[in-house]
C-alpha atoms as a PDB file:
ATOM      1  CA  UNK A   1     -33.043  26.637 -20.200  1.00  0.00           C
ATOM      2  CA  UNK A   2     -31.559  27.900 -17.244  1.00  0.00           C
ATOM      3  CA  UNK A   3     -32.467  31.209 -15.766  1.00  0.00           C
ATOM      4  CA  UNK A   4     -29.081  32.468 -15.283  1.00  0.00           C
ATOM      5  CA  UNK A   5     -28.225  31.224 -18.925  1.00  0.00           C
ATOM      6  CA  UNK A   6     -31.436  32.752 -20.189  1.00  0.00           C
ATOM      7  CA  UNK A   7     -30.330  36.681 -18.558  1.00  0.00           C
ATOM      8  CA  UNK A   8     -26.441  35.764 -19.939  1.00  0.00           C
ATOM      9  CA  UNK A   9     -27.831  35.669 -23.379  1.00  0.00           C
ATOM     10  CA  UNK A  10     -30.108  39.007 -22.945  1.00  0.00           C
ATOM     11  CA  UNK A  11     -26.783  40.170 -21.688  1.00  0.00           C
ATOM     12  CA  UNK A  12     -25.001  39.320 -23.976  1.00  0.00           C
ATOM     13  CA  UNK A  13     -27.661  40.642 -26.088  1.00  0.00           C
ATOM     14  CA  UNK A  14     -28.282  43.717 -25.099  1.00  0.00           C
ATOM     15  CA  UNK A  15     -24.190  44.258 -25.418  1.00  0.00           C
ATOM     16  CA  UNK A  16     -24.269  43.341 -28.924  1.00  0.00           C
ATOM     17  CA  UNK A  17     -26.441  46.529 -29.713  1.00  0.00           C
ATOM     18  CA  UNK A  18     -23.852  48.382 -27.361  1.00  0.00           C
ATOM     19  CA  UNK A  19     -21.166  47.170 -29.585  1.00  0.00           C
ATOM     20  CA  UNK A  20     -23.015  47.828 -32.982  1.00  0.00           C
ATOM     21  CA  UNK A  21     -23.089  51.611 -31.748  1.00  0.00           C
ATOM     22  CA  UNK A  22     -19.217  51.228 -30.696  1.00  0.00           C
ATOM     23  CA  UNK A  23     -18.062  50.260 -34.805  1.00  0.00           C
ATOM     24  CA  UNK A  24     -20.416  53.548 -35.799  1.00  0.00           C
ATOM     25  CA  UNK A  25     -18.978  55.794 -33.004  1.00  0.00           C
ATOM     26  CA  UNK A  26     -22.501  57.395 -32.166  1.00  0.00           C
ATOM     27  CA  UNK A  27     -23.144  60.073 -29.582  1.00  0.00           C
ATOM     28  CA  UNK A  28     -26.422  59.969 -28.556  1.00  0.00           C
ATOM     29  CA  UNK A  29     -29.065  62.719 -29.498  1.00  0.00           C
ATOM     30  CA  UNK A  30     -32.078  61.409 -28.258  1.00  0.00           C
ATOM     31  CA  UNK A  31     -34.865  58.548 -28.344  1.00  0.00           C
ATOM     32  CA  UNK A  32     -35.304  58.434 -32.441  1.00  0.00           C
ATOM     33  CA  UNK A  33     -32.198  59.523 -33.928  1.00  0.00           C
ATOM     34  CA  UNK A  34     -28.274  59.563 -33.392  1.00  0.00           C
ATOM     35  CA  UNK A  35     -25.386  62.087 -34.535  1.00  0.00           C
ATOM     36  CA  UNK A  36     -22.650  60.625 -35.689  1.00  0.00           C
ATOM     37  CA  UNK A  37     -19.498  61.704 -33.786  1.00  0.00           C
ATOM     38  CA  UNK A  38     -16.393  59.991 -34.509  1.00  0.00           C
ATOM     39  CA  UNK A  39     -14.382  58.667 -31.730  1.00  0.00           C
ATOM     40  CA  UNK A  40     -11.356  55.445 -31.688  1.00  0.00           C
ATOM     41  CA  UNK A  41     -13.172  52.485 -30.767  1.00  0.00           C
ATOM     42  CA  UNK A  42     -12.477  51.453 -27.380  1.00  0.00           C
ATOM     43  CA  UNK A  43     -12.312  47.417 -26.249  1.00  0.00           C
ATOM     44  CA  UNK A  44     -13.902  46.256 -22.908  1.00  0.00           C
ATOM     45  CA  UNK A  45     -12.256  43.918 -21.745  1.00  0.00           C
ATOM     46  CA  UNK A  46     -15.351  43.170 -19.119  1.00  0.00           C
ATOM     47  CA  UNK A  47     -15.644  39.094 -19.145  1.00  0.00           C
ATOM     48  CA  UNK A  48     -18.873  39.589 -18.941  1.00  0.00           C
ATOM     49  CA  UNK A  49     -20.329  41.033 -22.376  1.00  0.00           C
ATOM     50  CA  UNK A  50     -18.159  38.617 -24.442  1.00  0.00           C
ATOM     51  CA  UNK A  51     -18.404  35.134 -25.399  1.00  0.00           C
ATOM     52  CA  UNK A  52     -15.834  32.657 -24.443  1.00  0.00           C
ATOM     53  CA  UNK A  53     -13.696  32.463 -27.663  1.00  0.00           C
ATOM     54  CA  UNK A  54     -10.852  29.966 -28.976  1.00  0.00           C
ATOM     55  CA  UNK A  55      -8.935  31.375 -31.952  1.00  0.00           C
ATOM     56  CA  UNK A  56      -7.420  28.304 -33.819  1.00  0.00           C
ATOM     57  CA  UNK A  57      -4.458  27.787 -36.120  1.00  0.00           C
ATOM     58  CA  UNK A  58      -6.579  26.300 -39.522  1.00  0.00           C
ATOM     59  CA  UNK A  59      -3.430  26.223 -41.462  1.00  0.00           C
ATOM     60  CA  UNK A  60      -3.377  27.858 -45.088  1.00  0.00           C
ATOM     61  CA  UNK A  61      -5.523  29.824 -47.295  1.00  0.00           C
ATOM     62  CA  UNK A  62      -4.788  29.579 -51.273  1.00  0.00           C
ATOM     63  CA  UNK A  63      -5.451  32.754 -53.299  1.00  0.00           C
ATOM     64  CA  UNK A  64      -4.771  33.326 -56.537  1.00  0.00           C
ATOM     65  CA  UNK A  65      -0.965  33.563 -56.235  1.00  0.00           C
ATOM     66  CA  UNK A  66       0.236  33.176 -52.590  1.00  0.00           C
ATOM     67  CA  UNK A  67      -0.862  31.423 -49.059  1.00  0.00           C
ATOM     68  CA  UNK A  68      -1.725  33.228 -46.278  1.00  0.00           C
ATOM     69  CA  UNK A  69      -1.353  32.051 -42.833  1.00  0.00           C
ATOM     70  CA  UNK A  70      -5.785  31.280 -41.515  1.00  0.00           C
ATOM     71  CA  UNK A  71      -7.084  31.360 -38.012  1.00  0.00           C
ATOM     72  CA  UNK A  72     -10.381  30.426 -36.995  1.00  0.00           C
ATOM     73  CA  UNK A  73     -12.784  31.553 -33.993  1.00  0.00           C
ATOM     74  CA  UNK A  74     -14.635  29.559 -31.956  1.00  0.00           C
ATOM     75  CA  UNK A  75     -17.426  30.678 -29.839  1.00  0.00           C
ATOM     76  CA  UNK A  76     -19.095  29.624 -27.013  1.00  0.00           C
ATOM     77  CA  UNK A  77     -22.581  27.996 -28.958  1.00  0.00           C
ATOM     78  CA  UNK A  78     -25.180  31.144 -28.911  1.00  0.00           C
ATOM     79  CA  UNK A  79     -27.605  28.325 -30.292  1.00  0.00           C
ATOM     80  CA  UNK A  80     -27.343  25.582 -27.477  1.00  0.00           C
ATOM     81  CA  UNK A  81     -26.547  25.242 -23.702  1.00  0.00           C
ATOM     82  CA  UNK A  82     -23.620  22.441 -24.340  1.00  0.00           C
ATOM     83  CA  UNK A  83     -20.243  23.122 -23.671  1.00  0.00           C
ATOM     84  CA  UNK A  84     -18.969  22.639 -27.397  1.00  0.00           C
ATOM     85  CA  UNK A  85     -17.607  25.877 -29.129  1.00  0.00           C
ATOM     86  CA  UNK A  86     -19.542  27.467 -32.522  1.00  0.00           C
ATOM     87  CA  UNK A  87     -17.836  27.231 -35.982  1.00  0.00           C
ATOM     88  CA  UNK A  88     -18.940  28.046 -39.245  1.00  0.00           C
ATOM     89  CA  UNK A  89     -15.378  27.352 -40.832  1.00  0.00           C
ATOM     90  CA  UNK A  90     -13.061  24.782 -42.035  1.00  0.00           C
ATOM     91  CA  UNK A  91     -10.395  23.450 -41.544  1.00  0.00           C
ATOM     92  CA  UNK A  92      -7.987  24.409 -43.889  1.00  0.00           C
ATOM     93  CA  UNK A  93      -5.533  21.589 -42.921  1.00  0.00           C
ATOM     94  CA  UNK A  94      -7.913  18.805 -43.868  1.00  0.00           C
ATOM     95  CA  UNK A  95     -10.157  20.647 -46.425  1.00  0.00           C
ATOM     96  CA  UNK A  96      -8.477  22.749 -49.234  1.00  0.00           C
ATOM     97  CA  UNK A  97      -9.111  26.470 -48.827  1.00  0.00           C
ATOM     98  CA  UNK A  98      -8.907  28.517 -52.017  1.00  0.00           C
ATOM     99  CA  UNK A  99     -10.160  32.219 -52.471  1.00  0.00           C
ATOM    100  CA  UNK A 100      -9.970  34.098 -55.495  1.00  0.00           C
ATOM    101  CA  UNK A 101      -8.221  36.987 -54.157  1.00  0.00           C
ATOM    102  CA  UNK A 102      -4.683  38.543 -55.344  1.00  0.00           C
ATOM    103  CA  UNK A 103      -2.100  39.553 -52.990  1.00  0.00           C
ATOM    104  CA  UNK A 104       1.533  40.412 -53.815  1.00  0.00           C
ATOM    105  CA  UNK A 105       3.975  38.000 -52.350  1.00  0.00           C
ATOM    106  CA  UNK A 106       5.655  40.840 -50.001  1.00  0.00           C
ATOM    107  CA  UNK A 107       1.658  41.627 -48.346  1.00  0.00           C
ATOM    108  CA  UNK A 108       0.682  37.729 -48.246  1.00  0.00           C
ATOM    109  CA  UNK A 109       4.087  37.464 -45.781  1.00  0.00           C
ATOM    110  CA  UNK A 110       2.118  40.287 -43.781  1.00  0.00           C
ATOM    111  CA  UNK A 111      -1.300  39.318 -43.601  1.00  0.00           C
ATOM    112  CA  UNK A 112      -3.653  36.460 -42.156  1.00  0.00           C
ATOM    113  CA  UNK A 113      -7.362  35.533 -42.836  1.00  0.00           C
ATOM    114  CA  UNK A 114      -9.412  35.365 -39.615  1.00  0.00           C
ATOM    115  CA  UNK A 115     -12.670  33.400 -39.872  1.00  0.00           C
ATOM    116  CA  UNK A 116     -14.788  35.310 -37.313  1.00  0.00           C
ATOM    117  CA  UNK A 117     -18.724  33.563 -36.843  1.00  0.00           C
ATOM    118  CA  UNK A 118     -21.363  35.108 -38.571  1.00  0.00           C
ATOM    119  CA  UNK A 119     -19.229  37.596 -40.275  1.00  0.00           C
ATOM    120  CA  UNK A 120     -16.453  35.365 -42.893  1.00  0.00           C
ATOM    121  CA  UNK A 121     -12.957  35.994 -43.623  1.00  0.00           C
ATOM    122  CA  UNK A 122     -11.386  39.246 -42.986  1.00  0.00           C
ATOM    123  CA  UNK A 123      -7.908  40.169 -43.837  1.00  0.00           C
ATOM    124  CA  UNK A 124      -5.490  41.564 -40.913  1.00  0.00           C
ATOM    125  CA  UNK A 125      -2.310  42.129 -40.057  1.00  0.00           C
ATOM    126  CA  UNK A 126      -0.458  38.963 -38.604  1.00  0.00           C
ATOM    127  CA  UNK A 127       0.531  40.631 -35.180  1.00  0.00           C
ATOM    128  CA  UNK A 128      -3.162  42.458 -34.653  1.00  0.00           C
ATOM    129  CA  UNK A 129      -4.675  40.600 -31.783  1.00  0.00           C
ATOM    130  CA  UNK A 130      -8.161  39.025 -31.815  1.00  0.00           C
ATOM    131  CA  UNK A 131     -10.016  41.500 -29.118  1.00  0.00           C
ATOM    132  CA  UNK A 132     -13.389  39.748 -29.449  1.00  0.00           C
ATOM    133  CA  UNK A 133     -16.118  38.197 -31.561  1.00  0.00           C
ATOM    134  CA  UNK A 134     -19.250  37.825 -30.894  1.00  0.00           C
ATOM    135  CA  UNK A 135     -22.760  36.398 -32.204  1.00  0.00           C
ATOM    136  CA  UNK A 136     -26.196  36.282 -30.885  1.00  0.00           C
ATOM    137  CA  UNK A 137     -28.658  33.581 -31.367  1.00  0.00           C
ATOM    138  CA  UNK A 138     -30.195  35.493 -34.277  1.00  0.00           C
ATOM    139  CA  UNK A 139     -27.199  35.695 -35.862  1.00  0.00           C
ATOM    140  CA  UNK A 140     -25.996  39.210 -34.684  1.00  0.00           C
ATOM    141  CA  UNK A 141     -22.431  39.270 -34.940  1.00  0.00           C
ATOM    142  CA  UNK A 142     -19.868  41.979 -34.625  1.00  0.00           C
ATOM    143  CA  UNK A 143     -15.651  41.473 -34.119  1.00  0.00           C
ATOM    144  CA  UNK A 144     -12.870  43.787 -33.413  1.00  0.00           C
ATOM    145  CA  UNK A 145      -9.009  43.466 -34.342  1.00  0.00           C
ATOM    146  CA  UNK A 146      -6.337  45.395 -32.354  1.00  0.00           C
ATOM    147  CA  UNK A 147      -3.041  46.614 -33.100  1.00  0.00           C
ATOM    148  CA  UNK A 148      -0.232  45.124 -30.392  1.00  0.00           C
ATOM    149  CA  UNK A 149      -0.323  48.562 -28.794  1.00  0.00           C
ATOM    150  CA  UNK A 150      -3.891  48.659 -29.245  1.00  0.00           C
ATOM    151  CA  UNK A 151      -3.544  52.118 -30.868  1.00  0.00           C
ATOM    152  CA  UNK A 152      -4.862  50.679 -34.358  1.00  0.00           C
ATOM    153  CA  UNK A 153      -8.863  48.931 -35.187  1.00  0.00           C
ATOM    154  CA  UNK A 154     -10.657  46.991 -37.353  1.00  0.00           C
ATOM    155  CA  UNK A 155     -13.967  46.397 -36.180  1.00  0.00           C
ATOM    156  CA  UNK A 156     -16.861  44.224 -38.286  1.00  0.00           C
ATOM    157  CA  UNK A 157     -20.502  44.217 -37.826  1.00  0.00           C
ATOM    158  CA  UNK A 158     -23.063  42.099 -39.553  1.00  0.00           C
ATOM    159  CA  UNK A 159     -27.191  42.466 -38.696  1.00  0.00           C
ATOM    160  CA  UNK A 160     -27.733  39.349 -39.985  1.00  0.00           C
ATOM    161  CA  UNK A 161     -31.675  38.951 -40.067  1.00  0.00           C
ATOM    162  CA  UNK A 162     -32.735  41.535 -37.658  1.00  0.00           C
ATOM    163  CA  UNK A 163     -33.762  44.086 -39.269  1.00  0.00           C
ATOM    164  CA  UNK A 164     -34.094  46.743 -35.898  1.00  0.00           C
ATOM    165  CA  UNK A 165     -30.671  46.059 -35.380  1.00  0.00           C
ATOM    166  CA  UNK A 166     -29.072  47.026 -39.066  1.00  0.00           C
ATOM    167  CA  UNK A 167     -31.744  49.506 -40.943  1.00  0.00           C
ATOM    168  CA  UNK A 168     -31.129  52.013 -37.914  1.00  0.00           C
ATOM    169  CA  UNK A 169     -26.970  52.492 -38.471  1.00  0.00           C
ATOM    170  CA  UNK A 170     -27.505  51.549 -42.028  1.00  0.00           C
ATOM    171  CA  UNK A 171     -29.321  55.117 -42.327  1.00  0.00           C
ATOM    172  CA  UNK A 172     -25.841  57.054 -41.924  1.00  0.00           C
ATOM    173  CA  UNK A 173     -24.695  55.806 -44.921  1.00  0.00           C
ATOM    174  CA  UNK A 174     -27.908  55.610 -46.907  1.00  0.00           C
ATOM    175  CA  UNK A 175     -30.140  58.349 -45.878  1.00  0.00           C
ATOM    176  CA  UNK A 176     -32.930  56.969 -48.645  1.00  0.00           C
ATOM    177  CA  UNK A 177     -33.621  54.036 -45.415  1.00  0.00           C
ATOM    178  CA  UNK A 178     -34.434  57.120 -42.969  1.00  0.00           C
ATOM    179  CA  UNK A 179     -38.424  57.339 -43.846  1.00  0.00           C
ATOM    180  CA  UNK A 180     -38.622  53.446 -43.631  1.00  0.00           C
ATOM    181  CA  UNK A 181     -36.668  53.506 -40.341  1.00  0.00           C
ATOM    182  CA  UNK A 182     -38.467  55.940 -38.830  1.00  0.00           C
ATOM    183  CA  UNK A 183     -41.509  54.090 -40.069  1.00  0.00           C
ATOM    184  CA  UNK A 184     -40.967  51.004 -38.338  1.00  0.00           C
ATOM    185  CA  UNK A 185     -39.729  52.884 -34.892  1.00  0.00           C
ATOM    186  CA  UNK A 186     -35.943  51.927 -35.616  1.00  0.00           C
ATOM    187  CA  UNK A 187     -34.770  56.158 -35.407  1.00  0.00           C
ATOM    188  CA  UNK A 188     -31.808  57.067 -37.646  1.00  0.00           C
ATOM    189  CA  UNK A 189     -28.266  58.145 -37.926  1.00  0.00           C
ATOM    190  CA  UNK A 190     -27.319  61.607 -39.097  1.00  0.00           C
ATOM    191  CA  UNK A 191     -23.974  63.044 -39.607  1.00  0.00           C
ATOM    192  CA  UNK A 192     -25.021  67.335 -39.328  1.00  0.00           C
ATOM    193  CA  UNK A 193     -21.396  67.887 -38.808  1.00  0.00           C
ATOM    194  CA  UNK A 194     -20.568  66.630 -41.964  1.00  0.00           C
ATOM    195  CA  UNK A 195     -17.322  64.024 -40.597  1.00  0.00           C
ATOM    196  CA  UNK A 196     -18.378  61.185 -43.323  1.00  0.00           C
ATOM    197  CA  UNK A 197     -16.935  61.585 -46.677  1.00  0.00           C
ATOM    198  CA  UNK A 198     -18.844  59.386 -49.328  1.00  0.00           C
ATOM    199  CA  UNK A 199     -19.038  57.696 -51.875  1.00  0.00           C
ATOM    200  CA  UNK A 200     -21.803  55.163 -53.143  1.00  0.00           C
ATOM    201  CA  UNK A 201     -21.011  53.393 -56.409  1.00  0.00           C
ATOM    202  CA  UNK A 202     -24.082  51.446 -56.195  1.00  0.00           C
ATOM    203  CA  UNK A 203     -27.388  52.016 -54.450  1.00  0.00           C
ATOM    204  CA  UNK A 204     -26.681  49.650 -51.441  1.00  0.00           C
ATOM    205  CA  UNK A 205     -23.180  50.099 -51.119  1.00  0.00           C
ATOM    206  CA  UNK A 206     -20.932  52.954 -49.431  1.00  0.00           C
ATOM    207  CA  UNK A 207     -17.393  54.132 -49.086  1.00  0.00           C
ATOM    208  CA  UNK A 208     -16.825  56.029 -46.634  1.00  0.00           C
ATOM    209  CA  UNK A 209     -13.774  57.807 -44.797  1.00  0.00           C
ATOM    210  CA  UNK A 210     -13.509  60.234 -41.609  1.00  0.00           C
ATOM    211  CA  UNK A 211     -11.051  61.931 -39.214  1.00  0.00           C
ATOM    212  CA  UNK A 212     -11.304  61.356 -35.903  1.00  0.00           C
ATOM    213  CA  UNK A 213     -11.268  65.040 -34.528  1.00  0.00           C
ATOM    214  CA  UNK A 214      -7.915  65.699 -32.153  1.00  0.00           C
ATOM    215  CA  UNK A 215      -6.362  62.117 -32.905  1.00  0.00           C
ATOM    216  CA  UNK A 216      -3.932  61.192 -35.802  1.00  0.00           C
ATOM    217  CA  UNK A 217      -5.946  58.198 -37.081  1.00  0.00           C
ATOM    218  CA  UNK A 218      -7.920  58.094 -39.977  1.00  0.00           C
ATOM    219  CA  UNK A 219     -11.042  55.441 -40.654  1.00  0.00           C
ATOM    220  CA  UNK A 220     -11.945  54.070 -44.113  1.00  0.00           C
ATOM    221  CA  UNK A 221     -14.636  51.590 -44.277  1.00  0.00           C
ATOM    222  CA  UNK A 222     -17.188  50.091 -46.441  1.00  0.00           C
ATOM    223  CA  UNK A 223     -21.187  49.841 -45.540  1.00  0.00           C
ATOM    224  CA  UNK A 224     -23.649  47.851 -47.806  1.00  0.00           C
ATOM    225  CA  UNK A 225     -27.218  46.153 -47.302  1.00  0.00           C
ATOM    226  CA  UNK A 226     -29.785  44.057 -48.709  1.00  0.00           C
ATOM    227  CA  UNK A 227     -33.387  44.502 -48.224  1.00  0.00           C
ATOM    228  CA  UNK A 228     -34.725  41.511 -50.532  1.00  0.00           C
ATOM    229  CA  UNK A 229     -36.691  39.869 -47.991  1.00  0.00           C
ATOM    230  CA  UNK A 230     -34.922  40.239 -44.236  1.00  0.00           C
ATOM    231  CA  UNK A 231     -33.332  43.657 -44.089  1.00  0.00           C
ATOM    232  CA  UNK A 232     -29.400  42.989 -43.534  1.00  0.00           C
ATOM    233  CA  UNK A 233     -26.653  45.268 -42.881  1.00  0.00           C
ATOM    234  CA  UNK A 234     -22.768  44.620 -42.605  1.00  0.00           C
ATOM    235  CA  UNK A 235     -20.019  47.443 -42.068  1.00  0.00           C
ATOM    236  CA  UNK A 236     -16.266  47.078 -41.942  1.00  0.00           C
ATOM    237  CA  UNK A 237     -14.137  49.834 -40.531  1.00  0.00           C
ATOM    238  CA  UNK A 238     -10.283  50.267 -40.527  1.00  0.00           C
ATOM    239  CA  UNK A 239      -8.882  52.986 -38.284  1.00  0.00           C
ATOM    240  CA  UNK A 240      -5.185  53.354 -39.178  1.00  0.00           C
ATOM    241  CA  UNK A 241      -2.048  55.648 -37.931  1.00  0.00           C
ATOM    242  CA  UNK A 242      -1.028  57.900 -40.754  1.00  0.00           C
ATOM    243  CA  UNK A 243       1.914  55.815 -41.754  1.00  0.00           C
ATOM    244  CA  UNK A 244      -0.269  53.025 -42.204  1.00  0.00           C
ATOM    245  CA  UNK A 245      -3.340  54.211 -44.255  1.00  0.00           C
ATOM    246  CA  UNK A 246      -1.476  52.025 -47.071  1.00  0.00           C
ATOM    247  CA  UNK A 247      -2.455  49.067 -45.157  1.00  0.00           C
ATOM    248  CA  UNK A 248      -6.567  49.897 -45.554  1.00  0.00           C
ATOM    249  CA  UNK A 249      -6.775  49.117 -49.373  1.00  0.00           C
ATOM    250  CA  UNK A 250      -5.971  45.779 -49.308  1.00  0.00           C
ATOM    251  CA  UNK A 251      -8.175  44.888 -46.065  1.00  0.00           C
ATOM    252  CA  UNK A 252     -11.439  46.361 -47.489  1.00  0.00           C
ATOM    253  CA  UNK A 253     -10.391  44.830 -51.202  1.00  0.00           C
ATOM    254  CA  UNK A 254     -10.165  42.368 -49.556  1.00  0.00           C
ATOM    255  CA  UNK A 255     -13.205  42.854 -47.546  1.00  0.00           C
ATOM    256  CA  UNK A 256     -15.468  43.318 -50.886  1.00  0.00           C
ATOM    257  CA  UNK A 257     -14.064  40.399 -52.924  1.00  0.00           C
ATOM    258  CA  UNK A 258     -15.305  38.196 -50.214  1.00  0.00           C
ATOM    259  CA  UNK A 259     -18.628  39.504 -49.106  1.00  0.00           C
END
C-alpha cells in the first residue's frame, strides 16, 4: 500500500473518532472522562476527512402497506486500494426489497430509506440532504442527514467491532459500562449537569432526549449495545425544530424495527 494512501486512511481514521464525539456532543474534561454538553451538530465540509461518496437512486422499498422512495451510498472501498465504490445494499430495482415496517400512506409520500455502509436503512425526510457517510476498515461507520437549510440533524454511529471506539460513549447512556471502561483505559462519559433524560426499557437499550441550551431544537435518540463477544455500540440521534418533533417518532420506530 501506498504511503500517502496508508496516512489517508489514519486520517480518515482518526476523523472517524472526531465524528463519533460530534453525534454525542462532548466537551472535553480531561484524559479519562468526558461531560456531556449538548451542542447542534455541525458538518465539515473539509474534503479531506470524508470519503468520496455516490448516493444512488435503488428504486422502491415495500413495507407493510406503502413504498417508499430508497437511495443507496456508495463509498470509496475502506477495504481495498481500487477505484470501485463500497456497497453493502441492493438494488431494489432488480432485487425485491420488502421491510416489515408500517407507515401511513400520507408519511410514506414524505419519507425515503437511505442505505448508509456499515450502519442499514434509516428513515429521513425526502428533501434532507446526504452530508456524509463514512466507514473505516474495521467497520467504524458514522452518517449525518441535513435539513435543506441545514438547521435540522440526524446523525448515526455504529462501533462495529472496536470495542475502544463504542464502550467509551456507550457509558453516557449506561453508566453500569463505566468500571469496565475505565478498566480497559477507554475513560467515560458523564452527564453532571443532568441534560439527558432517560429511559432504558431493557438493560442494553436507551431512550434518551435533551435540549440544546439557548437553541430551539430538541434531540431524541436511541443508544443500545451488545457485549456478547466484540463489544458494539450504535446511536441514532434526531435533532428537530419544535414544529417538527412529530417527525422523530417515526424515524427512531423506524430506527428500532430495523436494527
Amino acid at each position: 500500500m501506498k504511503l500517502q494512501k496508508i496516512i489517508k486512511r489514519k486520517t480518515l481514521a482518526n476523523h472517524m473518532i472526531a465524528s463519533m464525539c460530534v453525534l454525542l456532543s462532548i466537551g472535553y474534561a480531561h484524559a479519562g472522562s468526558d461531560i456531556f454538553k449538548p451542542t447542534f451538530p455541525q458538518y465539515d465540509p473539509s474534503p479531506n476527512i470524508h470519503y468520496a461518496m455516490k448516493i444512488e437512486n435503488i428504486g422502491m422499498v415495500q413495507l407493510k402497506r406503502n413504498k417508499v422512495t430508497a437511495v443507496g451510498v456508495a463509498i470509496a472501498n475502506p477495504f481495498s486500494d481500487d477505484e470501485k465504490y463500497y456497497r453493502d445494499y441492493d438494488d431494489c430495482k432488480v432485487k425485491s426489497c420488502k421491510l416489515n415496517f408500517d407507515l401511513s400512506e400520507s408519511l410514506s409520500s414524505k419519507f425515503k430509506i437511505v442505505y448508509f455502509p456499515g450502519i442499514g436503512e434509516i428513515l429521513a425526510p425526502k428533501d434532507w440532504k446526504i452530508m456524509n457517510a463514512d466507514m473505516g476498515p474495521s467497520g467504524v461507520a458514522s452518517a449525518m442527514l441535513m435539513s435543506p437549510k441545514q438547521d435540522e440533524t440526524i446523525t448515526v454511529y455504529n462501533s462495529s467491532i472496536c470495542a475502544g471506539c463504542g464502550m467509551r460513549p456507550a457509558t453516557l447512556y449506561f453508566p453500569n459500562l463505566t468500571k469496565e471502561s475505565v478498566k480497559n483505559e477507554y475513560g467515560y462519559v458523564s452527564d453532571p449537569h443532568k441534560y439527558l433524560t432517560i429511559v432504558r426499557p431493557r438493560k442494553n437499550l436507551a431512550y434518551f432526549s435533551y435540549q440544546i441550551p439557548n437553541y430551539p431544537n430538541k434531540t431524541h435518540g436511541i443508544a443500545y449495545y451488545y457485549s456478547d463477544g466484540d463489544f458494539n455500540f450504535q446511536e441514532i440521534q434526531v435533532t428537530l425544530k419544535p414544529q417538527n418533533q412529530a417527525l422523530a417518532t417515526p424515524i427512531l420506530n423506524f430506527y428500532q424495527a430495523t436494527h
